[in-house]
Protein backbone atom coordinates (compact mmCIF):
# COMPACT_ATOMS: atom_id res chain seq x y z
CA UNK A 1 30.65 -2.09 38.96
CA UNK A 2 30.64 1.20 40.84
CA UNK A 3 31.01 1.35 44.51
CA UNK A 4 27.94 1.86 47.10
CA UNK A 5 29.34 5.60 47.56
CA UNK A 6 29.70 6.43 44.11
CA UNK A 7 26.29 4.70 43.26
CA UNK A 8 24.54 6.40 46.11
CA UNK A 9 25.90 9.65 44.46
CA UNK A 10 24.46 9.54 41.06
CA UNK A 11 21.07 8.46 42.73
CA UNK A 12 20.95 11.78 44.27
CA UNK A 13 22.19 13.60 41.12
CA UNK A 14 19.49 11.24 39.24
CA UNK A 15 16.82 12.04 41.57
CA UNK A 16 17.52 15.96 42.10
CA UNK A 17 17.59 16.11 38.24
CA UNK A 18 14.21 14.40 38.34
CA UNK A 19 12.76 17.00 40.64
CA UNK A 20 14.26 19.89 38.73
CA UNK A 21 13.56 19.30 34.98
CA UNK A 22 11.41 16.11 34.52
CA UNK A 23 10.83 17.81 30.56
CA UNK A 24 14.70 17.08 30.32
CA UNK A 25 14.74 13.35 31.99
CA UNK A 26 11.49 12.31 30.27
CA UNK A 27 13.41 13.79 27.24
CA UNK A 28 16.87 11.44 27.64
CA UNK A 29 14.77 8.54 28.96
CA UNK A 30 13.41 8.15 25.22
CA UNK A 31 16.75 7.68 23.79
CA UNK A 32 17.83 8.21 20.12
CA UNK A 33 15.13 7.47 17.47
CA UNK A 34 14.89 4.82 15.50
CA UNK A 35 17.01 4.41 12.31
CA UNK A 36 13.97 3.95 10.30
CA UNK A 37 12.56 7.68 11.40
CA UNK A 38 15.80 8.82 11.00
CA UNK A 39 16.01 7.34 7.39
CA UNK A 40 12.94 9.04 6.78
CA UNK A 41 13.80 12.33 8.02
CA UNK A 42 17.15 12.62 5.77
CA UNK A 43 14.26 11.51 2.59
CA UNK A 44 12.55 14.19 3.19
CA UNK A 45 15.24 16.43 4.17
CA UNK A 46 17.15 15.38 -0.07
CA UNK A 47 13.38 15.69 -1.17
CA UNK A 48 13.25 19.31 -0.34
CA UNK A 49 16.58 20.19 -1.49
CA UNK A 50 15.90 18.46 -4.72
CA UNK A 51 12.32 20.82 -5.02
CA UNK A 52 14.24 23.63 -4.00
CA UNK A 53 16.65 23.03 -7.15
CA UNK A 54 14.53 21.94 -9.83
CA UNK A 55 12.53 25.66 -8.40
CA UNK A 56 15.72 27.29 -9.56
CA UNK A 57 17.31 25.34 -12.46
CA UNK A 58 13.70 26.17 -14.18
CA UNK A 59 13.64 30.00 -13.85
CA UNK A 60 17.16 29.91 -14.61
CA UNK A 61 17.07 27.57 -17.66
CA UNK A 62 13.95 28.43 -18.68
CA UNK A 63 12.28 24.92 -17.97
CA UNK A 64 8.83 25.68 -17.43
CA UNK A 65 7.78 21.89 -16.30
CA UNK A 66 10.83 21.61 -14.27
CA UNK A 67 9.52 25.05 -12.59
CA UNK A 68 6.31 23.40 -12.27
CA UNK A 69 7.02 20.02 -10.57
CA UNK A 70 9.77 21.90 -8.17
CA UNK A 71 6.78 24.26 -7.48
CA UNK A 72 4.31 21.78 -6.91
CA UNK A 73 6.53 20.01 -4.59
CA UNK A 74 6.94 22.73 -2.20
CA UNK A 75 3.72 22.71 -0.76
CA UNK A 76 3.05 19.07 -0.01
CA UNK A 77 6.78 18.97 1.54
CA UNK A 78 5.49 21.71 3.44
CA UNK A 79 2.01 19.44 4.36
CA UNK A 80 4.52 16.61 5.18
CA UNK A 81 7.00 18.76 7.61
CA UNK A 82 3.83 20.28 9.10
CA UNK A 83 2.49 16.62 9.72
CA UNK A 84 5.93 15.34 11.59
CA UNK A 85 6.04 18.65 13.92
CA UNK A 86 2.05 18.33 14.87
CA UNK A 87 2.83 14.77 15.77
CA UNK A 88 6.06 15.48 17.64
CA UNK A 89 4.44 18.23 19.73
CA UNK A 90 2.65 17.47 22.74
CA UNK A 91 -0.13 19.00 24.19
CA UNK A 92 1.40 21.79 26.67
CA UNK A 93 -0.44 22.04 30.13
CA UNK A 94 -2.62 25.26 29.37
CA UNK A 95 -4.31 23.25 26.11
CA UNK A 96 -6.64 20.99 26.10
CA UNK A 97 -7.33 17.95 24.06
């Protein structure tokens, strides 16, 4: 346990960091994110590398369907990144809705 002083101390820091960025408190107030988004995010991260590659290995080997998949992948990665940064954004105070 901290003494009064040193208590009394980070309360000011606390609250003069409150009054000075509240983006940045409301920010560390959330914490980390849970495992399971975080799990999610690395999917998707292997699932684009793993387009990206079967992209190349078909122009390079010749591998038309392998082109093809990789190819058709791209885009609804794309759809699903797009998806996760709408829903991370909020709406900024000169937009409505």
């Amino acid at each position: 346990m901290l003494p009064y002083r040193e208590r009394s101390a980070l309360r000011k820091i606390e609250e003069e960091l409150a009054a000075s960025d509240p983006a940045f408190v409301a920010a560390l107030s959330q914490g980390v994110p849970p495992s399971r988004s975080r799990l999610w995010l690395i999917t998707l991260v292997l699932a684009d590398v793993t387009a990206v590659l079967m992209v190349v290995f078909g122009l390079l080997t010749g591998g038309s369907g392998l082109f093809l998949w990789g190819f058709a992948a791209l885009p609804a990665l794309a759809w699903v990144h797009h998806g996760l940064h709408q829903g991370k954004r909020e709406p900024e105070a000169g937009e409505a809705g």
